[in-house]
N, C-alpha and C. Protein backbone atom coordinates (compact mmCIF):
# COMPACT_ATOMS: atom_id res chain seq x y z
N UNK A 1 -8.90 16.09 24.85
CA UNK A 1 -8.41 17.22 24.10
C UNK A 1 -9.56 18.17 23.83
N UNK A 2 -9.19 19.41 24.05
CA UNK A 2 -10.03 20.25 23.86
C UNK A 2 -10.00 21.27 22.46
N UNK A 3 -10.77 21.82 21.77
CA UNK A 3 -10.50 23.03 20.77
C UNK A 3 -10.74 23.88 20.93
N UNK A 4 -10.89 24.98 20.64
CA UNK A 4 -11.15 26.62 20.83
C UNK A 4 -11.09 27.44 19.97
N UNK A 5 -11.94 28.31 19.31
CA UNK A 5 -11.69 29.04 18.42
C UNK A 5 -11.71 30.79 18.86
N UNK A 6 -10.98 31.33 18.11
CA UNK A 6 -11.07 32.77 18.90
C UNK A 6 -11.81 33.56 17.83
N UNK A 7 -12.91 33.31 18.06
CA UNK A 7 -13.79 34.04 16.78
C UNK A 7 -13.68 35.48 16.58
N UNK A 8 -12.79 36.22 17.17
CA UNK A 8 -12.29 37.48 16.95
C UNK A 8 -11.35 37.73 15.80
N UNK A 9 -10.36 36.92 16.22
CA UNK A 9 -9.35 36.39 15.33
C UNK A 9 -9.84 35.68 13.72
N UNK A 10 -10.41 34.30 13.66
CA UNK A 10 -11.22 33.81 12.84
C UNK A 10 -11.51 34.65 11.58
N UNK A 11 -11.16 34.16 10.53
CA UNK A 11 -11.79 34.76 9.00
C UNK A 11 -12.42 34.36 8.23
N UNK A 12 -13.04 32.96 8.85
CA UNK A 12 -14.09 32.19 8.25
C UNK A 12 -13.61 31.58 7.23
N UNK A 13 -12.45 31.22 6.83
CA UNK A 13 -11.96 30.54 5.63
C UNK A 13 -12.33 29.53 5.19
N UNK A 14 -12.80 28.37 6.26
CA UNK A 14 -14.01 27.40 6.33
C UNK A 14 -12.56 26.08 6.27
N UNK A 15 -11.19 27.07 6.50
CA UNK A 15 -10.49 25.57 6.08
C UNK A 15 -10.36 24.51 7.38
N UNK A 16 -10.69 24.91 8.18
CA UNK A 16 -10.75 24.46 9.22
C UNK A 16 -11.90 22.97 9.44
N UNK A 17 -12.85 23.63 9.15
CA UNK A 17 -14.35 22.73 8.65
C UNK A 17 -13.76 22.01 7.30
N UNK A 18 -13.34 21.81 6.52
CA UNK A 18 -12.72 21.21 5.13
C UNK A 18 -11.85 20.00 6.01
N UNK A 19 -10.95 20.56 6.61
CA UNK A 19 -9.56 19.17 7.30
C UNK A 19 -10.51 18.23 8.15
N UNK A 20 -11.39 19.17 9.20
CA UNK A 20 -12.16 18.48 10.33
C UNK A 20 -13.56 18.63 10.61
N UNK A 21 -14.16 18.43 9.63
CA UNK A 21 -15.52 18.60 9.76
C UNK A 21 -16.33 17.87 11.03
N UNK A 22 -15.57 17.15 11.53
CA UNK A 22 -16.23 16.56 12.91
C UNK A 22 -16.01 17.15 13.89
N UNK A 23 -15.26 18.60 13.69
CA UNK A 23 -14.74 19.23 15.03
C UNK A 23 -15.38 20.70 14.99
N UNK A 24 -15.16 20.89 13.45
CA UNK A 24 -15.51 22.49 13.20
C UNK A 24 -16.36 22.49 12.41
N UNK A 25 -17.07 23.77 12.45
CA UNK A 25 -18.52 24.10 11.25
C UNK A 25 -18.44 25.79 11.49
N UNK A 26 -18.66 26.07 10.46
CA UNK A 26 -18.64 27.68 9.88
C UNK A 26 -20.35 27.87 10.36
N UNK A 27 -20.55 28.70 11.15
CA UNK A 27 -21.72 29.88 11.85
C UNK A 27 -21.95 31.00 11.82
N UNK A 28 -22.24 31.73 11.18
CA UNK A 28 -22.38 33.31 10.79
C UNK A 28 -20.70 33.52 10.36
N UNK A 29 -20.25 33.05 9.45
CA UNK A 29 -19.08 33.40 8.82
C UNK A 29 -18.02 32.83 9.55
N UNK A 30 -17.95 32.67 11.00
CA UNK A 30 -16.84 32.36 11.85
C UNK A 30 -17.15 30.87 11.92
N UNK A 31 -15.78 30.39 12.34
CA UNK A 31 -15.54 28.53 12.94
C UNK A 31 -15.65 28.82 13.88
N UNK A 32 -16.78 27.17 14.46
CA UNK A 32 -17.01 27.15 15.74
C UNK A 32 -16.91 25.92 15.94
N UNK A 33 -16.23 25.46 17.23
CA UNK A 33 -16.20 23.99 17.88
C UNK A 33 -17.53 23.39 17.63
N UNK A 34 -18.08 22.18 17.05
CA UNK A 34 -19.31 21.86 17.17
C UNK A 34 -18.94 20.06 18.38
N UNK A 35 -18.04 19.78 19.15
CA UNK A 35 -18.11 19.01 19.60
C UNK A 35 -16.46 19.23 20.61
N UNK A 36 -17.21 18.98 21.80
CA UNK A 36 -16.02 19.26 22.67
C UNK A 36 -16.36 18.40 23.96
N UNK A 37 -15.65 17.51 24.25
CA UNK A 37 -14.38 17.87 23.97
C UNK A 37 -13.97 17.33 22.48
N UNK A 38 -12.90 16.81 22.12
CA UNK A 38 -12.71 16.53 20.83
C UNK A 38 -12.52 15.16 20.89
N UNK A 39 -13.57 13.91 20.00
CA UNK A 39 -13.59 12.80 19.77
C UNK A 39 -11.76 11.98 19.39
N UNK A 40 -11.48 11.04 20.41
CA UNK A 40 -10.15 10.81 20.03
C UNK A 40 -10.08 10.44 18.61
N UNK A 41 -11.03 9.74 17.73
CA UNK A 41 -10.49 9.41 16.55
C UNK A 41 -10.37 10.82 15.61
N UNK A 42 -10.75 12.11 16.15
CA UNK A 42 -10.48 13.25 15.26
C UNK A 42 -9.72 13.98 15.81
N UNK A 43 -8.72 13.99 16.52
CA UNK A 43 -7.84 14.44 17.13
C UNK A 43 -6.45 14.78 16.33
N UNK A 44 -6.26 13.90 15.45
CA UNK A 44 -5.05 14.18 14.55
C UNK A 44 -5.70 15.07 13.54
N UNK A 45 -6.82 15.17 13.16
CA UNK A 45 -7.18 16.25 11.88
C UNK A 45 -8.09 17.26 12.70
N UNK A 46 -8.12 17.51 14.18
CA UNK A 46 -7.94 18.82 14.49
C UNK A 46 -6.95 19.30 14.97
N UNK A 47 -6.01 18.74 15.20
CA UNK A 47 -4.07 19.26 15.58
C UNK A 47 -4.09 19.93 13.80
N UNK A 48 -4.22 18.79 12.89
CA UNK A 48 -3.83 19.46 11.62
C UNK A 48 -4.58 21.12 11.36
N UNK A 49 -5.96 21.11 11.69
CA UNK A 49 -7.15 22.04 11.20
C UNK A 49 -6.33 23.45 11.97
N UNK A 50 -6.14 23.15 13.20
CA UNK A 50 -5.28 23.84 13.86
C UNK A 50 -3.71 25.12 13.32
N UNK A 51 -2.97 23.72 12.87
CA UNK A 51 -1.70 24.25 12.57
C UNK A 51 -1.88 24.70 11.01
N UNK A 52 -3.01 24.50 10.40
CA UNK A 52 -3.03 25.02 9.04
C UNK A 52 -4.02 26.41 9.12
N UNK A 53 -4.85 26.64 9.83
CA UNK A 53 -5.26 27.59 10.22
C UNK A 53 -4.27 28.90 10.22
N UNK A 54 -4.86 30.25 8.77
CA UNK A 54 -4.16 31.26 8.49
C UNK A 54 -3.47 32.00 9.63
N UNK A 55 -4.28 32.21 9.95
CA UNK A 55 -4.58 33.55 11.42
C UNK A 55 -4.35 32.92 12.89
N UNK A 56 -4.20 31.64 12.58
CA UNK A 56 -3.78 30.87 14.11
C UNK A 56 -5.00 31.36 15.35
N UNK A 57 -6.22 31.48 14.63
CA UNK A 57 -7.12 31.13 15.25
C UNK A 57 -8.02 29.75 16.48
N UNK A 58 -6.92 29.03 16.01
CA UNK A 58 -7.40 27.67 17.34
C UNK A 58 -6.48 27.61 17.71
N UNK A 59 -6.88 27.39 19.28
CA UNK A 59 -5.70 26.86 20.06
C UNK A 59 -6.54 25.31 20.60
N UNK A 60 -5.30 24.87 21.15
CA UNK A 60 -5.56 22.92 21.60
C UNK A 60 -5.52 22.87 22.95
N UNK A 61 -5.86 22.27 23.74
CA UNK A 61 -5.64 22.01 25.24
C UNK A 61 -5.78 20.58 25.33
């Protein structure tokens, strides 16, 4: 599984990094993948980091 963030999109809310801190980390204001592909045991709390995400800034592959 892969993550992606569209740091265009992105508003830095950091909630992303809060659900999945093993997937995401806030970098000059924006979320950024810090591990990819995505570790299977964090896979359900980056689907979550994902679908709770305001702006629908990550997508999953």
């Amino acid at each position: 599984m892969r993550a992606m963030v569209d740091e265009e999109t992105c508003t830095g809310c950091g909630l992303c990094a809060d659900i999945c801190p093993e997937v995401f980390v806030l970098q000059d204001d924006k979320a950024q993948v810090a591990q990819d592909p995505v570790p299977a045991d964090s896979e359900e709390d980056c689907r979550e980091a994902a679908e709770s995400c305001p702006v629908e800034a990550i997508q999953i592959s």
